[in-house]
N, C-alpha and C. Protein backbone atom coordinates (compact mmCIF):
# COMPACT_ATOMS: atom_id res chain seq x y z
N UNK A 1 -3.98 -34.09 2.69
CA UNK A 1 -4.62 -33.43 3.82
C UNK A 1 -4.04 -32.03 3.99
N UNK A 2 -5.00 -30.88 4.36
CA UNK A 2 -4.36 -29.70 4.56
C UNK A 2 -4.84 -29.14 5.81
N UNK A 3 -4.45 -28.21 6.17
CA UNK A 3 -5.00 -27.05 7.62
C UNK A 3 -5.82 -26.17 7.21
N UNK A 4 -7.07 -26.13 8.05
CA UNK A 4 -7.87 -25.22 7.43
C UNK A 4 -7.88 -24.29 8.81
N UNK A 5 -7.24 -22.85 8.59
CA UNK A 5 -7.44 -22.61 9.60
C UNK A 5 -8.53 -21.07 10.27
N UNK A 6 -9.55 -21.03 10.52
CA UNK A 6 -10.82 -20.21 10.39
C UNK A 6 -10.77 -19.14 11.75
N UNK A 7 -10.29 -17.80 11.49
CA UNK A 7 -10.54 -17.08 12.59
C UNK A 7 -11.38 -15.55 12.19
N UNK A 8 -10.90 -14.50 12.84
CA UNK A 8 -11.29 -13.45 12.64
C UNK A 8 -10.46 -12.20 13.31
N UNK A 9 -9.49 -11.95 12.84
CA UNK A 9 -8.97 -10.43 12.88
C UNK A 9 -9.23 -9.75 14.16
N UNK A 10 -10.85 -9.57 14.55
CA UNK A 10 -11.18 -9.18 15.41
C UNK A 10 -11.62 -9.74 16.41
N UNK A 11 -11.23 -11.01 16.63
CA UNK A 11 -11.58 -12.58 17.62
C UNK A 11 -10.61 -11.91 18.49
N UNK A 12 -10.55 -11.31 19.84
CA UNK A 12 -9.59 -11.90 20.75
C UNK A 12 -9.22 -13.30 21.00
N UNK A 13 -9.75 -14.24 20.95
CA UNK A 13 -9.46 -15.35 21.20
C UNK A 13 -8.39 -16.15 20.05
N UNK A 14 -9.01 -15.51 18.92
CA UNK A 14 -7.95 -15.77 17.78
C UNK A 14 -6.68 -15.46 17.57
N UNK A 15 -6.59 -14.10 18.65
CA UNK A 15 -5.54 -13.40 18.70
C UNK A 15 -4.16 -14.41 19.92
N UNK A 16 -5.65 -14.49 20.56
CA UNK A 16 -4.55 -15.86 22.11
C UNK A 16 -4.09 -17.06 20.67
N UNK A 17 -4.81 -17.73 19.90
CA UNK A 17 -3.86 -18.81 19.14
C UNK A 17 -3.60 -18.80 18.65
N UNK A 18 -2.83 -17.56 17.97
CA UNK A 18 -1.33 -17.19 17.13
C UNK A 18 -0.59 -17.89 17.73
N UNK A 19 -0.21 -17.96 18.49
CA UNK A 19 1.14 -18.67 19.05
C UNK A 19 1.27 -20.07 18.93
N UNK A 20 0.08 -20.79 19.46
CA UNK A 20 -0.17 -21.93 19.07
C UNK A 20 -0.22 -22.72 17.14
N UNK A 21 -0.56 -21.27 16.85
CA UNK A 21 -0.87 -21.90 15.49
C UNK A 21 0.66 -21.93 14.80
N UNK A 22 1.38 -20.76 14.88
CA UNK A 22 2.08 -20.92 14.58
C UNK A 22 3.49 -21.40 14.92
N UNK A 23 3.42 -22.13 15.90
CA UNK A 23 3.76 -23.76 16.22
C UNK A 23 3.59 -24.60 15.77
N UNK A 24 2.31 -25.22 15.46
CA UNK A 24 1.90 -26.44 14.66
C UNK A 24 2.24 -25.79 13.41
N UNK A 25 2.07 -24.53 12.56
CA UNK A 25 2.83 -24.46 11.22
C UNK A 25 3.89 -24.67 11.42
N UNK A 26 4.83 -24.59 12.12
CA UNK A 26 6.91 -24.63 12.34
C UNK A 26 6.99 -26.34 12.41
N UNK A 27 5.83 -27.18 12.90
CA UNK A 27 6.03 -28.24 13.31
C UNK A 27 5.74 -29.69 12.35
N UNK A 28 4.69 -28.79 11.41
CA UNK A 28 4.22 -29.53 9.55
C UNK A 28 4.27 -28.82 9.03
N UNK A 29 5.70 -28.96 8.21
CA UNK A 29 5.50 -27.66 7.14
C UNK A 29 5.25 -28.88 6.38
N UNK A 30 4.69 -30.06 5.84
CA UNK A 30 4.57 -30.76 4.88
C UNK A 30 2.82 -30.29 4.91
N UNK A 31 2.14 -29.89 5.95
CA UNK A 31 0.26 -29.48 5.83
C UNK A 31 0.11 -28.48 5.45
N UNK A 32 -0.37 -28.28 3.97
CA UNK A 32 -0.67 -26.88 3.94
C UNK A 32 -1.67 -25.87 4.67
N UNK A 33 -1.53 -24.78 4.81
CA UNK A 33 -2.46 -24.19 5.92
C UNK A 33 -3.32 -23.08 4.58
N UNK A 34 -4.49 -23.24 4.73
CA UNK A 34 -5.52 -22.42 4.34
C UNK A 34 -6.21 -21.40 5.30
N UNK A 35 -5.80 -20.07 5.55
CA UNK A 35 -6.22 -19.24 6.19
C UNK A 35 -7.36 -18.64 5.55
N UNK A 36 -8.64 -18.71 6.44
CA UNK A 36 -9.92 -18.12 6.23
C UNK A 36 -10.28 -17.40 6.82
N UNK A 37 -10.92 -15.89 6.65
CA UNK A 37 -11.35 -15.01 7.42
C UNK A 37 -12.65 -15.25 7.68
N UNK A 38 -13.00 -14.80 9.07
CA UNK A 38 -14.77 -15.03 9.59
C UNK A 38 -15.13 -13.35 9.46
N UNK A 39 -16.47 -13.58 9.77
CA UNK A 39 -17.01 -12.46 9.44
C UNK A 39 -18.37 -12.34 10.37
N UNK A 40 -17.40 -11.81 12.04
CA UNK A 40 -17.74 -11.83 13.57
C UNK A 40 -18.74 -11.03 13.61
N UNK A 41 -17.88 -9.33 12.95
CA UNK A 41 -18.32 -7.88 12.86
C UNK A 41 -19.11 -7.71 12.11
N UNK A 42 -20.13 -7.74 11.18
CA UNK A 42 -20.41 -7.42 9.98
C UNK A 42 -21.96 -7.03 10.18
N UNK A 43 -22.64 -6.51 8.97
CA UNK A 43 -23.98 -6.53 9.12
C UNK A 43 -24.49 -5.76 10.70
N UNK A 44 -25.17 -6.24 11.04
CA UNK A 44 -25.55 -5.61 12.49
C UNK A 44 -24.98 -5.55 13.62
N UNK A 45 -23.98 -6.14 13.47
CA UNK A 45 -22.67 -6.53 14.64
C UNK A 45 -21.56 -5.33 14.47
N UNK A 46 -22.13 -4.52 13.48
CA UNK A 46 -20.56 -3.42 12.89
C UNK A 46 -21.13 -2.57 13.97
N UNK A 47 -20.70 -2.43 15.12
CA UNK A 47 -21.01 -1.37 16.30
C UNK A 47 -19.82 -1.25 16.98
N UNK A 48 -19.87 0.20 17.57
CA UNK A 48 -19.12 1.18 18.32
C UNK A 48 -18.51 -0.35 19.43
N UNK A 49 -17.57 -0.66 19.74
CA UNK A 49 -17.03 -1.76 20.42
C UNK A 49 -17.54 -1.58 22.24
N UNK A 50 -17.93 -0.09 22.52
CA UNK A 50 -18.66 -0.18 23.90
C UNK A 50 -20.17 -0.70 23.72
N UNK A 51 -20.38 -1.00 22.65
CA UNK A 51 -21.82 -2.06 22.74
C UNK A 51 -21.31 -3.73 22.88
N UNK A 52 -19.81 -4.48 23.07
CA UNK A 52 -19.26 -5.34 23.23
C UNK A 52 -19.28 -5.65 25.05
N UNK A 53 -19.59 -5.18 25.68
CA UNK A 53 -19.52 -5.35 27.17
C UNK A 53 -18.18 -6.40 27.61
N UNK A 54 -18.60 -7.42 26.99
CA UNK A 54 -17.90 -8.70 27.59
C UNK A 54 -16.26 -8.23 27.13
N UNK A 55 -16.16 -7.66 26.39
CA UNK A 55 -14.60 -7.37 25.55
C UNK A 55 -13.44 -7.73 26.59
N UNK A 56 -13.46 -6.79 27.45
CA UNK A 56 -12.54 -6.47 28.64
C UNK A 56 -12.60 -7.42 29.55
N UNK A 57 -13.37 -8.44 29.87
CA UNK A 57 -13.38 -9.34 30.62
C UNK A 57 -12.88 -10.80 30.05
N UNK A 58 -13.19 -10.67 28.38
CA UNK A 58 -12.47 -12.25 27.48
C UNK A 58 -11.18 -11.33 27.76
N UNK A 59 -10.63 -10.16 27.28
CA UNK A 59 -9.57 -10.30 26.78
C UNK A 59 -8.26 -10.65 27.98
N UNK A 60 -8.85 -10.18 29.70
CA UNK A 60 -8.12 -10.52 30.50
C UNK A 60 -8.07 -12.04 30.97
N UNK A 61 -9.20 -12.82 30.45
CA UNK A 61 -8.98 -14.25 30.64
C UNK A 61 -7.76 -14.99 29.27
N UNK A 62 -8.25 -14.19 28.44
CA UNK A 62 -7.42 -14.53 26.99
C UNK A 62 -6.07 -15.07 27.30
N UNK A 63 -5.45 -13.51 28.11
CA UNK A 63 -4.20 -13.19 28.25
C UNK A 63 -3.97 -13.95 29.40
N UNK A 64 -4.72 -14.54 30.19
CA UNK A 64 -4.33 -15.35 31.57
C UNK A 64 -3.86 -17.07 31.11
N UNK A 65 -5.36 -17.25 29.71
CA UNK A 65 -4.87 -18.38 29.45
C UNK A 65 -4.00 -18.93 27.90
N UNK A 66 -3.96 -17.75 27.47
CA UNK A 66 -2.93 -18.19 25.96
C UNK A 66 -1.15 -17.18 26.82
N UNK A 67 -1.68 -16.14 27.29
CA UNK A 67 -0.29 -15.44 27.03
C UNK A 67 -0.37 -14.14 26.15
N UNK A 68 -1.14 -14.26 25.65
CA UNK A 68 -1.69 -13.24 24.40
C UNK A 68 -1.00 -11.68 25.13
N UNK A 69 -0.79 -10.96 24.37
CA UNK A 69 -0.31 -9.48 24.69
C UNK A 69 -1.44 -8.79 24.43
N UNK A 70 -1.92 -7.62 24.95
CA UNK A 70 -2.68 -6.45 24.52
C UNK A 70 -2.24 -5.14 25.13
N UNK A 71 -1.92 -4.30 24.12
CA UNK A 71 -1.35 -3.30 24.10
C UNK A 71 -2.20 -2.49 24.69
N UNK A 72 -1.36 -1.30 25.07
CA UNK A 72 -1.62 0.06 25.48
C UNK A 72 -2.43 1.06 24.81
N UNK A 73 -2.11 0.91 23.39
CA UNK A 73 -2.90 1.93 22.48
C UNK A 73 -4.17 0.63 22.54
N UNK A 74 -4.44 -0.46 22.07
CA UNK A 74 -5.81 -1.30 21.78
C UNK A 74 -6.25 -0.42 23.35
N UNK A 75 -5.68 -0.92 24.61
CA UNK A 75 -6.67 -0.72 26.02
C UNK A 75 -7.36 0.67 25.76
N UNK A 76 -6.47 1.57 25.14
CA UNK A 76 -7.47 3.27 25.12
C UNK A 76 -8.39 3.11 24.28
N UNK A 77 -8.15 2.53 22.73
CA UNK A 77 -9.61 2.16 22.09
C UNK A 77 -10.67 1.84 22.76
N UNK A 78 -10.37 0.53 24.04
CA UNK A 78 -11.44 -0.01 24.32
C UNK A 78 -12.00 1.21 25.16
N UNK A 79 -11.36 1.84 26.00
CA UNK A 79 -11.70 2.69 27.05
C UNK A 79 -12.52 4.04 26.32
N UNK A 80 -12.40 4.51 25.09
CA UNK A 80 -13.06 5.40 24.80
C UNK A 80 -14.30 4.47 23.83
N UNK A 81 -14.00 3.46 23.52
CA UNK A 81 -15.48 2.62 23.09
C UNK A 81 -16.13 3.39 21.92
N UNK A 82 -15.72 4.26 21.23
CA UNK A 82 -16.10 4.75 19.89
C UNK A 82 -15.99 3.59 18.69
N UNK A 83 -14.51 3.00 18.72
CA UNK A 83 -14.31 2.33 17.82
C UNK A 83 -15.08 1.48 17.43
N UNK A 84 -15.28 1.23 15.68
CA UNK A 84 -15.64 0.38 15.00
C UNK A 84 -15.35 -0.77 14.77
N UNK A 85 -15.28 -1.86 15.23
CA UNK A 85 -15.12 -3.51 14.52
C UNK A 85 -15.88 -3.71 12.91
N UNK A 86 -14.99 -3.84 12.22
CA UNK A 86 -15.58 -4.33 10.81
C UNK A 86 -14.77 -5.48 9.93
N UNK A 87 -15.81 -6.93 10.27
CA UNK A 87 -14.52 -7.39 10.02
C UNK A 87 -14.53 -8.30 8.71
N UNK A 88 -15.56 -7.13 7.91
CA UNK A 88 -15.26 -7.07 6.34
C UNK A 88 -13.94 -6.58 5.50
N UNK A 89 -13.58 -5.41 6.54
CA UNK A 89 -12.35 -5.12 6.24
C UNK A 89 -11.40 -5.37 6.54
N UNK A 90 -11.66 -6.33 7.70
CA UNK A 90 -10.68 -6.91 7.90
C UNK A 90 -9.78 -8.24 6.77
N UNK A 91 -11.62 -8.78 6.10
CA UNK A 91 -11.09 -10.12 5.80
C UNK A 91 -10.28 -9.41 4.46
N UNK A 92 -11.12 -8.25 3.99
CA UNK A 92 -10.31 -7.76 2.43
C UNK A 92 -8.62 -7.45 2.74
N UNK A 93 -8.51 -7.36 4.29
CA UNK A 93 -6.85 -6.89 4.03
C UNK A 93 -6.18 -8.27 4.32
N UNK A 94 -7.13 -9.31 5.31
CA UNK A 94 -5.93 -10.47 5.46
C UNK A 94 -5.95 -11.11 3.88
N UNK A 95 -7.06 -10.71 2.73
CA UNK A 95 -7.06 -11.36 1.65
C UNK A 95 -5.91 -11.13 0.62
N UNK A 96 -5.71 -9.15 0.93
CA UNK A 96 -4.34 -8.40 0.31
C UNK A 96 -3.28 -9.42 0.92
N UNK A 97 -2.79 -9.34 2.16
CA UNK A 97 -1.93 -10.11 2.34
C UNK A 97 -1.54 -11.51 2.05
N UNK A 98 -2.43 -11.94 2.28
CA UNK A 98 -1.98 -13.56 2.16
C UNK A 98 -2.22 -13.67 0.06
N UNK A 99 -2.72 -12.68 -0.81
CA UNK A 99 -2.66 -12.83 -1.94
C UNK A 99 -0.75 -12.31 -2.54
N UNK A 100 -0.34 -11.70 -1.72
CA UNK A 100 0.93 -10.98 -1.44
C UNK A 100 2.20 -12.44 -1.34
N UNK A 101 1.95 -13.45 -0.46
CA UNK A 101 2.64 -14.17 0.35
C UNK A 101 1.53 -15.24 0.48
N UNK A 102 1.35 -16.05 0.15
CA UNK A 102 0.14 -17.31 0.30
C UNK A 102 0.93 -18.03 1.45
N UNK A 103 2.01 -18.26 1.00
CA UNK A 103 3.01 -19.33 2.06
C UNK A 103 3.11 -18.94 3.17
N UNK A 104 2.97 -17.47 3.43
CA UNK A 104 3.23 -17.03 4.66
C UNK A 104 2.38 -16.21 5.47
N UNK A 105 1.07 -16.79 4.98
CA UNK A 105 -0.54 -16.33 5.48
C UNK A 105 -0.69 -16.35 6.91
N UNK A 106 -0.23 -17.46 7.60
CA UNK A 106 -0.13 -17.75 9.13
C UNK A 106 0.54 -16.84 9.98
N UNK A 107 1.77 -16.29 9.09
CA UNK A 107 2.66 -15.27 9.77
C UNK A 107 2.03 -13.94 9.39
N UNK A 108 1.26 -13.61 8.46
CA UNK A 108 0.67 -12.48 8.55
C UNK A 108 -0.44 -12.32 9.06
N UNK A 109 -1.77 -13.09 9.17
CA UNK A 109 -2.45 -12.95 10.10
C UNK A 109 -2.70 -12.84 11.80
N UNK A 110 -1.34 -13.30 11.85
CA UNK A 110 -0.84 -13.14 13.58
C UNK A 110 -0.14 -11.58 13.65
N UNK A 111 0.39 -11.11 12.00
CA UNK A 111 1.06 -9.97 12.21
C UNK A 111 0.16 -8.77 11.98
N UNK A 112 -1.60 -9.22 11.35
CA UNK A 112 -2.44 -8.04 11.95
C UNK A 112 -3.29 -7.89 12.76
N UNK A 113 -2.81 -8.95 13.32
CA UNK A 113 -3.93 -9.15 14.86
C UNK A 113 -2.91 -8.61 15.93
N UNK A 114 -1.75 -8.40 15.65
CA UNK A 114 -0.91 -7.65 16.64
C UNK A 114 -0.86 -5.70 16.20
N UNK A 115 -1.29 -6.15 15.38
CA UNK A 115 -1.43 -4.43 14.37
C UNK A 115 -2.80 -3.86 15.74
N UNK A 116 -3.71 -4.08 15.38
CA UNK A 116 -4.92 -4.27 16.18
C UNK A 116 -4.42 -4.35 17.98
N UNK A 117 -4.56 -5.30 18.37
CA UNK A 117 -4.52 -5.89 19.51
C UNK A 117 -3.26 -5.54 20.46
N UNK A 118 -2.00 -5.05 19.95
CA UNK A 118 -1.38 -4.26 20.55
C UNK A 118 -0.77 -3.20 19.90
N UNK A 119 -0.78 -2.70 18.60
CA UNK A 119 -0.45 -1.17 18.46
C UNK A 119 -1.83 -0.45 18.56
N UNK A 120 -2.85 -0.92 18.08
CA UNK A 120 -3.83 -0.16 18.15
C UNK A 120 -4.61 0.30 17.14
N UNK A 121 -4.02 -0.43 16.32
CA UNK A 121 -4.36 0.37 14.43
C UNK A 121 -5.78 0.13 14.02
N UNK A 122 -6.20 0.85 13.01
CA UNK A 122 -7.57 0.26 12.55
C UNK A 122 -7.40 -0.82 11.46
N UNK A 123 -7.96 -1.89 11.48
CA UNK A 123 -8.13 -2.64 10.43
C UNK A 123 -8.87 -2.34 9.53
N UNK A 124 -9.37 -1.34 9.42
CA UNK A 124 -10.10 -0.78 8.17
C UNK A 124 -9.45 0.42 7.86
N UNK A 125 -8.27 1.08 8.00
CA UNK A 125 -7.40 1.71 7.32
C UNK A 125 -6.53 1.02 6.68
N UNK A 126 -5.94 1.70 4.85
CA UNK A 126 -4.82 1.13 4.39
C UNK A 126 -3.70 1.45 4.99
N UNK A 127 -3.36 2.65 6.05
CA UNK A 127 -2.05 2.79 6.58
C UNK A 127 -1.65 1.32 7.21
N UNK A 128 -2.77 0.92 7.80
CA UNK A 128 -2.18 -0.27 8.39
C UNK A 128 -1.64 -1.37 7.49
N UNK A 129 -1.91 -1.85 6.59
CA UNK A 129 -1.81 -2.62 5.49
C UNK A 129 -0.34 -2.55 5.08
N UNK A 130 -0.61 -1.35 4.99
CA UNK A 130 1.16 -0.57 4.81
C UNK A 130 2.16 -1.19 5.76
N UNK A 131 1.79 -0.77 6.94
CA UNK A 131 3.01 -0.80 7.81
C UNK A 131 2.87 -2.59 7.75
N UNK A 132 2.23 -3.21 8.00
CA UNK A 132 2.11 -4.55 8.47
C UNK A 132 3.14 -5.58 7.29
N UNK A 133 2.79 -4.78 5.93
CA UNK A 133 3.53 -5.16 4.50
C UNK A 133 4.89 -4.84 4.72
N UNK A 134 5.12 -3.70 5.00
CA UNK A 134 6.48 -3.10 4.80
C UNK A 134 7.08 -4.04 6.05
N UNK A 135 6.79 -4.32 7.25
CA UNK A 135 7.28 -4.95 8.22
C UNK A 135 7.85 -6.23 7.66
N UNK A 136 6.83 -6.62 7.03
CA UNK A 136 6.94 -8.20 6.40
C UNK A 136 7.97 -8.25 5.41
N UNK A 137 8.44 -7.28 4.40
CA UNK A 137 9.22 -7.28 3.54
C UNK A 137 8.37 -7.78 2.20
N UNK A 138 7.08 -7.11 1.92
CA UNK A 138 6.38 -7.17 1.13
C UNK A 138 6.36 -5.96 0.28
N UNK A 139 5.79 -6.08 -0.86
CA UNK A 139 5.41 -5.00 -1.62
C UNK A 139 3.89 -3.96 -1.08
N UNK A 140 4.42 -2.84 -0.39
CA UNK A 140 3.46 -2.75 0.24
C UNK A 140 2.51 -1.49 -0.51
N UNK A 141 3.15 -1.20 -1.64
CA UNK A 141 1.91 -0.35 -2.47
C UNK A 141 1.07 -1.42 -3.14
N UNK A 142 1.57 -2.70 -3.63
CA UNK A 142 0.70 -3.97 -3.98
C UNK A 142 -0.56 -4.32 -2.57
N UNK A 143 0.25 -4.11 -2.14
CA UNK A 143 -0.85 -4.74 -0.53
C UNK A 143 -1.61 -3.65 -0.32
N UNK A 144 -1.41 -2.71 -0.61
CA UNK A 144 -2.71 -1.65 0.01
C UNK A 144 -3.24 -1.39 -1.25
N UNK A 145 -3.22 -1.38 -2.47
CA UNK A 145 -3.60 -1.42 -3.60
C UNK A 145 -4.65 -2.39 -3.56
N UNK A 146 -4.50 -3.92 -3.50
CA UNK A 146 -5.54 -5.21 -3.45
C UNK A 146 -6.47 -4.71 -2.26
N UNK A 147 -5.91 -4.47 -1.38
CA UNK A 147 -6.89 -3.87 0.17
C UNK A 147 -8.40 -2.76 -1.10
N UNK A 148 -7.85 -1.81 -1.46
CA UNK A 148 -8.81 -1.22 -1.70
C UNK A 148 -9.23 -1.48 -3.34
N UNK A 149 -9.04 -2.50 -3.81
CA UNK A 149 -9.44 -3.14 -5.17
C UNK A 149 -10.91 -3.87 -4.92
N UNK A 150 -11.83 -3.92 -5.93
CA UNK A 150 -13.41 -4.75 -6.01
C UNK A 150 -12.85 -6.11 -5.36
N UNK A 151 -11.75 -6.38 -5.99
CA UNK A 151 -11.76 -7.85 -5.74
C UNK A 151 -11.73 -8.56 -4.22
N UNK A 152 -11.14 -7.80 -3.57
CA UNK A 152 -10.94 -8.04 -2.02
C UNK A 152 -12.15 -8.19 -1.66
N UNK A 153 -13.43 -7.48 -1.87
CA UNK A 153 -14.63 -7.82 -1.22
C UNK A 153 -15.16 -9.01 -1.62
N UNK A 154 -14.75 -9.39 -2.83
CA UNK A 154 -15.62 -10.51 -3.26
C UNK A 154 -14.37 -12.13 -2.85
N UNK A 155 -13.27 -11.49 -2.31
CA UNK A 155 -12.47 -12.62 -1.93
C UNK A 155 -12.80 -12.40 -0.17
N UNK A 156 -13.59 -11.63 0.48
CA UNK A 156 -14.10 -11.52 1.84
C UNK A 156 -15.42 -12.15 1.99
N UNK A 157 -16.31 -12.14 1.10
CA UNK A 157 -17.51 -12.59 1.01
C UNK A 157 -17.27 -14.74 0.50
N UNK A 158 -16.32 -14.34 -0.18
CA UNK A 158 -15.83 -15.75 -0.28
C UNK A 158 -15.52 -16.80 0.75
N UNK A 159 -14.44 -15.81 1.68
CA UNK A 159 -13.92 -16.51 2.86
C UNK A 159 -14.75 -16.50 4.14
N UNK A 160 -15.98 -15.91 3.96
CA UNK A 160 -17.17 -16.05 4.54
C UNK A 160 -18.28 -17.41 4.46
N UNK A 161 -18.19 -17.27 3.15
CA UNK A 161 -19.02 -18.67 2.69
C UNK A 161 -18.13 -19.86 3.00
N UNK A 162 -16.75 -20.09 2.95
CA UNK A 162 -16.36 -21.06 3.03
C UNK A 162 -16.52 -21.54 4.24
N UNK A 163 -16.50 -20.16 5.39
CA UNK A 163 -16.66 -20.76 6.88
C UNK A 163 -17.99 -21.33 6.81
N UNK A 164 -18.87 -20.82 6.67
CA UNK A 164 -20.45 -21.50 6.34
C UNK A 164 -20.39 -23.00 5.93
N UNK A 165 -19.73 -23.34 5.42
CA UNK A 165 -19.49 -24.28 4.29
C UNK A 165 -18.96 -25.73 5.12
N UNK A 166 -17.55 -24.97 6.15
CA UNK A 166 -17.20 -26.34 6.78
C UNK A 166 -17.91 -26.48 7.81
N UNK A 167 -19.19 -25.39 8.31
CA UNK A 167 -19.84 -25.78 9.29
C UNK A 167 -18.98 -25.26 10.42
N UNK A 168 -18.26 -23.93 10.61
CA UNK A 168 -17.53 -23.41 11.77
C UNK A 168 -18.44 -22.42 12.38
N UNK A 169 -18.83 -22.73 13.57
CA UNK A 169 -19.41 -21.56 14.25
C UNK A 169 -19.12 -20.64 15.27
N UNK A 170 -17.80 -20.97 15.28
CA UNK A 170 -17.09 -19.79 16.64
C UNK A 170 -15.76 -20.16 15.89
N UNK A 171 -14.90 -18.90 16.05
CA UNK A 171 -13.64 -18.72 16.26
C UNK A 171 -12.73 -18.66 17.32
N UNK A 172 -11.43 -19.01 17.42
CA UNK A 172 -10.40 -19.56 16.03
C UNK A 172 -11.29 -21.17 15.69
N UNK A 173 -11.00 -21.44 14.77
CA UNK A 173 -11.46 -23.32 14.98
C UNK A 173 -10.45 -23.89 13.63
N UNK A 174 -9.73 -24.99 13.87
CA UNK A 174 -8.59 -25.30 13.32
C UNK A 174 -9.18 -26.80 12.69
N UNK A 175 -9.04 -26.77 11.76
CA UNK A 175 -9.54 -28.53 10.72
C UNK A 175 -8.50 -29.22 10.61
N UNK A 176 -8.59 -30.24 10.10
CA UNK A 176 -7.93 -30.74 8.83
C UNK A 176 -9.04 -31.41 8.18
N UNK A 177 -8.53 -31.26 6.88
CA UNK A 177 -9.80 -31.32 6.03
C UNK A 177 -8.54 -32.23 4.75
N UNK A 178 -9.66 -33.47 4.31
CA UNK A 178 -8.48 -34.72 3.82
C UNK A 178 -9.70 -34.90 2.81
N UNK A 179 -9.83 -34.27 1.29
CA UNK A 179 -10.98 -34.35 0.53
C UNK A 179 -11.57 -34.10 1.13
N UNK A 180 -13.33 -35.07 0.92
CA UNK A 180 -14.61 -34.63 1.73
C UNK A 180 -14.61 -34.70 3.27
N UNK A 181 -13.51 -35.24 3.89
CA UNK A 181 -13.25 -35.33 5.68
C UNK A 181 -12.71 -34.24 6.01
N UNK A 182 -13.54 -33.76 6.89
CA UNK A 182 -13.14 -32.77 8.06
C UNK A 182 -13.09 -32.87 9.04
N UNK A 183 -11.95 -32.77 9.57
CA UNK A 183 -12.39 -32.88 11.42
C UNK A 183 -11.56 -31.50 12.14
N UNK A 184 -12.17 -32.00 13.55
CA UNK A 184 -12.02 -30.48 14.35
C UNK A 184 -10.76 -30.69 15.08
N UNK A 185 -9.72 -30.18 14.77
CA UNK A 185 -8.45 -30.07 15.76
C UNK A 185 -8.60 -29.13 16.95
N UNK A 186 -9.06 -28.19 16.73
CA UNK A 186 -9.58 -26.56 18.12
C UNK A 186 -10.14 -25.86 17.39
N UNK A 187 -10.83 -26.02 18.75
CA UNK A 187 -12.17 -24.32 18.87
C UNK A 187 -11.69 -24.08 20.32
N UNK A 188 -11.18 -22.34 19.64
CA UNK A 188 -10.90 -21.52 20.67
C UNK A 188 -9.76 -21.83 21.20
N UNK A 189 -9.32 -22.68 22.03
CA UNK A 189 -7.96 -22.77 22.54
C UNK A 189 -7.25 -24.50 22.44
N UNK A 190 -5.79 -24.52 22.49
CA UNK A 190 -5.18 -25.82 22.50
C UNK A 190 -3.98 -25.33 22.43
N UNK A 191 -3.09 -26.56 22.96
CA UNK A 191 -1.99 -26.12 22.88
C UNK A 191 -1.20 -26.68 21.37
N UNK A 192 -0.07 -26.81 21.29
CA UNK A 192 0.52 -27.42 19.83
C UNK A 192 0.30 -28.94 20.17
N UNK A 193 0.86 -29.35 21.56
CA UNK A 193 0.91 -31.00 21.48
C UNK A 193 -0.64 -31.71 21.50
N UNK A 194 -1.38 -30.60 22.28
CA UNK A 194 -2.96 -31.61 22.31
C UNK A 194 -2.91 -31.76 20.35
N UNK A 195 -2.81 -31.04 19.41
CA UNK A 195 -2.82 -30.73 18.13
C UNK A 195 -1.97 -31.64 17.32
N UNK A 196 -1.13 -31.91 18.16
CA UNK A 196 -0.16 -33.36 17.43
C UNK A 196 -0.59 -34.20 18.03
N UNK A 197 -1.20 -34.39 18.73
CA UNK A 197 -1.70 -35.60 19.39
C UNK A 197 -3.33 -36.01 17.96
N UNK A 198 -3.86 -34.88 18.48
CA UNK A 198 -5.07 -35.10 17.07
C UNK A 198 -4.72 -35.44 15.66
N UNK A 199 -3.56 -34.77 15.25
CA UNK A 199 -3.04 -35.66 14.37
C UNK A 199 -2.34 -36.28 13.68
N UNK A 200 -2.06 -36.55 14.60
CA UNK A 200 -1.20 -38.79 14.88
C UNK A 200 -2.63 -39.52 15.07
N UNK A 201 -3.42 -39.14 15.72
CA UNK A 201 -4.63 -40.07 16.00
C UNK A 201 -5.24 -40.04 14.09
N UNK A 202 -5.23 -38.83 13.65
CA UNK A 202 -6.25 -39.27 12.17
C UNK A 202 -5.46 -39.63 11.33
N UNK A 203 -4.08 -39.55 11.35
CA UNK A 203 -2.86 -40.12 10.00
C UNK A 203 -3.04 -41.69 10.36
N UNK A 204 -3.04 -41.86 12.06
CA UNK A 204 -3.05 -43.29 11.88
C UNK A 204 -4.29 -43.88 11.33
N UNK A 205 -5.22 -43.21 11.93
CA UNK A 205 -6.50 -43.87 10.94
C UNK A 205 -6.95 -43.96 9.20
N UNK A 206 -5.81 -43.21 8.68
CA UNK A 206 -6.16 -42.98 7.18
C UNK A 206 -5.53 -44.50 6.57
């Protein structure tokens, strides 16, 4: 059985269950975790973020009910509402990273949703890639190198289909997936114990 775990870069809500998630990773390191990027932004959805209305109103419930931080530089993005969401580029850089560090995919996708969400960075620049690598103690001309390589798109379009695939339609949403069984641990929010509680309930049933 492994963790399948399906968000999006540019999910506030995904951003509230970093914390959670990476809890239940500290808590099974025997489950492997499969981090998948969604693909929220894309296609006709790639708009100026003041066509998002609701933004500012999830992200203060977010932070009321995960804890979630949002920075000072993200609040001026939102406030001048130019910015772009694209979260094609997003999935090509969580793809650089976690191709960088597979084992430690969970800790880097929480570490560019804080890139975003409280420094302020673009996820579709390689500076960010950079700093987020170099933070990590990664090779970070490798990581911004894969960021802007063919292959990243076709490992974004990948991690697109796979969400298609387990049937996820909102983000974050957390599996375990045991061969052809899948089941739903969270969509959107939980804490770590409701999450050990789900599964102790399916180990005992196997």
């Amino acid at each position: 059985m492994q963790l399948v775990y399906a968000f999006d870069a540019y999910c506030g809500w995904s951003h509230g269950f970093s914390g959670t998630l990476g809890e239940v990773v500290s808590r099974h390191p025997e489950l492997p975790v499969e981090m998948v990027s969604g693909g929220l932004f894309t296609g006709s959805r790639r708009l100026p973020i003041r066509e998002f209305g609701y933004v500012q109103g999830a992200n203060a419930q977010i932070a009321q009910l995960t804890g979630a931080e949002f920075g000072e530089r993200y609040e001026r993005l939102i406030a001048d509402g130019s910015f772009v969401m694209d979260s094609e580029a997003a999935a090509r850089g969580m793809a650089a990273l976690r191709g960088a560090a597979p084992e430690r995919a969970a800790e880097l996708a929480a570490a560019l949703q804080h890139a975003f969400y409280v420094d302020g960075l673009s996820l579709s620049d390689p500076a960010t890639y950079r700093a987020v690598a170099e933070a990590a103690g990664l090779d970070a001309d490798a990581v911004v190198a894969a960021f802007e390589a063919p292959e990243a798109s076709a490992a974004a379009k990948a991690d697109f289909r796979r969400t298609a695939e387990l049937g996820v339609t909102g983000f974050p949403t957390l599996l375990a997936v045991d061969g052809p069984h899948v089941t739903v641990l969270a969509v959107g929010r939980a804490t770590a114990d409701q999450i050990d509680r789900r599964l102790t309930s399916l180990t005992a049933a196997r």
